[in-house]
C-alpha atoms as a PDB file:
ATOM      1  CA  UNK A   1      -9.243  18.268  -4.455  1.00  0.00           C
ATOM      2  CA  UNK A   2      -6.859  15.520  -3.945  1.00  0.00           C
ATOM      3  CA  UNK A   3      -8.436  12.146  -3.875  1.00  0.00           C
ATOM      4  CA  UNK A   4      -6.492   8.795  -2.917  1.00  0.00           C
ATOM      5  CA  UNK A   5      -9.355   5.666  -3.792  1.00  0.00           C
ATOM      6  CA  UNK A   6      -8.346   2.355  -2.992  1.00  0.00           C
ATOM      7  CA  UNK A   7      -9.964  -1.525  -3.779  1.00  0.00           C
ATOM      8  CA  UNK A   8      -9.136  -5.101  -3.969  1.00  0.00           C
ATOM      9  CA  UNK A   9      -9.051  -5.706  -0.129  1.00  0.00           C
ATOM     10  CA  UNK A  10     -11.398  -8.490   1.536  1.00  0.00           C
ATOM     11  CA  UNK A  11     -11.012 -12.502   3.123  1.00  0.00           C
ATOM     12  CA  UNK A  12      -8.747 -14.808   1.692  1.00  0.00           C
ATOM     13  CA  UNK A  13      -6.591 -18.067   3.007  1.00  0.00           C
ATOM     14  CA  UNK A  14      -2.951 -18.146   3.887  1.00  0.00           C
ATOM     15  CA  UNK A  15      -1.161 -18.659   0.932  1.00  0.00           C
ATOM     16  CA  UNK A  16      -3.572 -16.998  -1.226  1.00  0.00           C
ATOM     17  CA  UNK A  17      -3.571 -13.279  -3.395  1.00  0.00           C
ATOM     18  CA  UNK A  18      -4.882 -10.475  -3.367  1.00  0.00           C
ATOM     19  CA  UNK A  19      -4.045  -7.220  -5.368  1.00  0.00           C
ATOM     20  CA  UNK A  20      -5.128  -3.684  -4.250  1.00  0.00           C
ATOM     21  CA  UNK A  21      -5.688  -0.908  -6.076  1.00  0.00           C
ATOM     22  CA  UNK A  22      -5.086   2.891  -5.238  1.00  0.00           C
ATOM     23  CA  UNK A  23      -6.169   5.281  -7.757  1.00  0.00           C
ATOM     24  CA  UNK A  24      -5.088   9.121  -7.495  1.00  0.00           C
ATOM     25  CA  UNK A  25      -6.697  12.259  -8.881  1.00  0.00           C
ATOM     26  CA  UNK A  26      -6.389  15.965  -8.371  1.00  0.00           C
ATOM     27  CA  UNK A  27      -2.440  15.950  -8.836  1.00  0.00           C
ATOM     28  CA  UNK A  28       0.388  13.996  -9.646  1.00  0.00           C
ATOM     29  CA  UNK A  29       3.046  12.521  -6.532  1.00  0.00           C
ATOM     30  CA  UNK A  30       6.280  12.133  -6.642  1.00  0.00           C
ATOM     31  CA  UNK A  31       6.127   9.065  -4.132  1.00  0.00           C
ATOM     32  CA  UNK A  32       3.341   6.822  -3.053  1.00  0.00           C
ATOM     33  CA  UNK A  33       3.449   4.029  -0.257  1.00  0.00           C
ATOM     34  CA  UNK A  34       1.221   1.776   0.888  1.00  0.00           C
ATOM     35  CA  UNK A  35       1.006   1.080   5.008  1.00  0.00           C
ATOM     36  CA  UNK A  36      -1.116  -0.986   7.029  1.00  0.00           C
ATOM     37  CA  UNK A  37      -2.549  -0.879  10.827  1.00  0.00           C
ATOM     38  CA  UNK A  38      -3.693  -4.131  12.642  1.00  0.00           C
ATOM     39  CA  UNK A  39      -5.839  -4.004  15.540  1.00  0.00           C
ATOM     40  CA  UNK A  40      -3.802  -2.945  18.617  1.00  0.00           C
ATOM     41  CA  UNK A  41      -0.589  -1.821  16.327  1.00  0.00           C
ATOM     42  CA  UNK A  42       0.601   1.352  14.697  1.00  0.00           C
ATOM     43  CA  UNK A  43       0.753   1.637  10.857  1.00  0.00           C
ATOM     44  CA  UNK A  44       3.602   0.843   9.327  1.00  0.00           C
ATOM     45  CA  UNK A  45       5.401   0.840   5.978  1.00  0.00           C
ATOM     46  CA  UNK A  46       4.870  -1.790   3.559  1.00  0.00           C
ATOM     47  CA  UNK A  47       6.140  -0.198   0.554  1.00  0.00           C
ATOM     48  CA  UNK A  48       6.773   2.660  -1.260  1.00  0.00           C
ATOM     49  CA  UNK A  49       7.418   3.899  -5.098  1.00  0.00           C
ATOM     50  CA  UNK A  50       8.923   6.839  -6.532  1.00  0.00           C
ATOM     51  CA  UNK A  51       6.734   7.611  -9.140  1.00  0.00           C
ATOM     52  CA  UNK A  52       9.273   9.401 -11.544  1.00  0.00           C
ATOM     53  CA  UNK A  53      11.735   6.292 -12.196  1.00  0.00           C
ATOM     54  CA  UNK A  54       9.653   3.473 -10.403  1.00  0.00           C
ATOM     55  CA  UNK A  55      12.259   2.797  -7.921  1.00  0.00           C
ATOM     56  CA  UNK A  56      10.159   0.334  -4.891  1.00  0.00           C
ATOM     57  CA  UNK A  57      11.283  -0.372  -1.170  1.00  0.00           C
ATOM     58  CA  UNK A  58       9.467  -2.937   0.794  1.00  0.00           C
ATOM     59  CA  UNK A  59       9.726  -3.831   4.556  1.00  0.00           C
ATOM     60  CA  UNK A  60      11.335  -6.423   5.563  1.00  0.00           C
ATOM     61  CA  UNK A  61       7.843  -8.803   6.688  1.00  0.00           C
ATOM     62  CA  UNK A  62       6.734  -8.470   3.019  1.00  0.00           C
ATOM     63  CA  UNK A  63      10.101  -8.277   0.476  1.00  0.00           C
ATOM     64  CA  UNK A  64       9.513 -11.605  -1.663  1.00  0.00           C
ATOM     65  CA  UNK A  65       6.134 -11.773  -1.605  1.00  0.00           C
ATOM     66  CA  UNK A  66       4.793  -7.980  -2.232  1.00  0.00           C
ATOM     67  CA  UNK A  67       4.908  -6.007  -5.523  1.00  0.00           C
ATOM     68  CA  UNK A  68       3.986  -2.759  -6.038  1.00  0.00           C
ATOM     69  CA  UNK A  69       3.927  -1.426  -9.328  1.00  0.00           C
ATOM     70  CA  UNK A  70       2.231   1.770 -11.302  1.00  0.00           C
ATOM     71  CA  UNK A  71       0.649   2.809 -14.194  1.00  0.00           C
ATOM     72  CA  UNK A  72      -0.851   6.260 -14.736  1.00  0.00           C
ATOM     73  CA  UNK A  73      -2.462   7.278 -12.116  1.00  0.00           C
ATOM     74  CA  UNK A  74      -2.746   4.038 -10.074  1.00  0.00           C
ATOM     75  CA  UNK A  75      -0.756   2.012  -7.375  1.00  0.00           C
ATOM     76  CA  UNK A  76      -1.377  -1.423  -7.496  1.00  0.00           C
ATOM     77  CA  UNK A  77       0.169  -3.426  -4.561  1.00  0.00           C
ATOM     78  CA  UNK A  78       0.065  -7.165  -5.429  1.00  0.00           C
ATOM     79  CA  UNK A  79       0.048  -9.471  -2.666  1.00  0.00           C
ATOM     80  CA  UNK A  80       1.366 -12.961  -2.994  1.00  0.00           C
ATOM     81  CA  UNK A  81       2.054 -16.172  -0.615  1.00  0.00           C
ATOM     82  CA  UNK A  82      -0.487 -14.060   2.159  1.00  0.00           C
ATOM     83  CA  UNK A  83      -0.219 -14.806   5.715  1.00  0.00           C
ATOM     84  CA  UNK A  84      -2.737 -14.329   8.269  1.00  0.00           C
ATOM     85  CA  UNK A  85      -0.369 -12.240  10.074  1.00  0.00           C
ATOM     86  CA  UNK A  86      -0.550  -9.324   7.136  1.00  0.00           C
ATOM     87  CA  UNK A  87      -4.086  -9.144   8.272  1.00  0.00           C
ATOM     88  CA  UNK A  88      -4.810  -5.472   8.651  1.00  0.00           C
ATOM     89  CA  UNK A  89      -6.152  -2.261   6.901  1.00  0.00           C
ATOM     90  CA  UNK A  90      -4.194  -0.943   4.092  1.00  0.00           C
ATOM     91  CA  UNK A  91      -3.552   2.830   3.597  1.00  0.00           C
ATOM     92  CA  UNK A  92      -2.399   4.305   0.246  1.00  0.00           C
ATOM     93  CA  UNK A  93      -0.470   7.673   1.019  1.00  0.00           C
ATOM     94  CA  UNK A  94       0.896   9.882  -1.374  1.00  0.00           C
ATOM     95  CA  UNK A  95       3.402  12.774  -0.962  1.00  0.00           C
ATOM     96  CA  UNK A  96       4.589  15.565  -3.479  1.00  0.00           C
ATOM     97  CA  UNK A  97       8.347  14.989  -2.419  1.00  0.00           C
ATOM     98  CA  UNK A  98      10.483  12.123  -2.524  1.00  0.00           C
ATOM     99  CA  UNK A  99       9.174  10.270   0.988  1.00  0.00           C
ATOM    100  CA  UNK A 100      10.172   7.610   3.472  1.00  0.00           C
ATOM    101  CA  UNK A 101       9.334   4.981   4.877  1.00  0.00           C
ATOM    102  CA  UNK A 102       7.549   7.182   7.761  1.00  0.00           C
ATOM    103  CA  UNK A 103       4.236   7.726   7.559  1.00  0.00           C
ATOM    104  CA  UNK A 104       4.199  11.541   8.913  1.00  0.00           C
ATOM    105  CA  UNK A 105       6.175  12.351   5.396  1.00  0.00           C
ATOM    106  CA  UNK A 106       2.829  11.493   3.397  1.00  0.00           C
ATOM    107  CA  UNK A 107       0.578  14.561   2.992  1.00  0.00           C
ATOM    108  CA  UNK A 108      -2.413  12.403   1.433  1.00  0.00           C
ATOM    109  CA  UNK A 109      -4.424   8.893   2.848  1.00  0.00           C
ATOM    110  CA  UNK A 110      -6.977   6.616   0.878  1.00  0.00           C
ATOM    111  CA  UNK A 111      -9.640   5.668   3.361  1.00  0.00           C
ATOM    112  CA  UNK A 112      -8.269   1.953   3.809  1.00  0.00           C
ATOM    113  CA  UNK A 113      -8.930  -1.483   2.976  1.00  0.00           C
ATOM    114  CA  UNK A 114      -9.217  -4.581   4.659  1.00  0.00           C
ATOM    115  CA  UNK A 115      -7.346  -7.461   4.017  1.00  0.00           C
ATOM    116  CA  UNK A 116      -7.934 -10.673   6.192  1.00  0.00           C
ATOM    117  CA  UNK A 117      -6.202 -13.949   6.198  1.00  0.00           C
ATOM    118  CA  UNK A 118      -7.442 -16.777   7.402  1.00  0.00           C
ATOM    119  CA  UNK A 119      -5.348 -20.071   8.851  1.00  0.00           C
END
């Protein structure tokens, strides 16, 4: 039974940090991402690692200021210089192949987190 768990989300103001937490059991990944959905939009990319060699992408609205990093079998995405714009539920997503930044090549979702910024 693959399980993706995720913590660390909740209220904090612009400029502030937050780190999140995705822990993994049942098997191991080859790449795991973390996406978010605001109210209104689709889900989209924030990052993703490849587990094996710990190579990271990030989009565009959060290179500079988001880091996500691994150890074991945990994803940790930490979240610097926050704006109330990244407000939104984040997704881990794992997938047993070397994924993308689209979120149909993840086989595996946490349950989300929220994250809100406030002004």
């Amino acid at each position: 039974q693959v399980q993706l768990v995720e913590s660390g989300g909740g209220l904090v103001e612009a400029g502030g940090s937050l780190r999140l937490s995705c822990a993994a059991s049942g098997r191991t990944f080859n790449t795991m991402g973390w996406f978010r959905q605001a109210p209104g939009k689709e889900r989209e990319l924030v990052g993703y690692i490849w587990w094996s060699n710990g190579f990271t992408y990030y989009s565009d609205s959060v290179k500079g200021r988001f880091t996500i990093s691994r150890d074991k079998n945990t994803m940790y995405l930490q979240m610097n210089s926050l704006k109330p714009e990244d407000t939104a539920v984040y997704y881990c997503a794992a997938a047993p192949r070397l994924a993308s930044k689209l979120a149909n090549t993840y086989d595996y979702w946490g349950q989300g987190t929220q994250v809100t910024v406030s002004s």
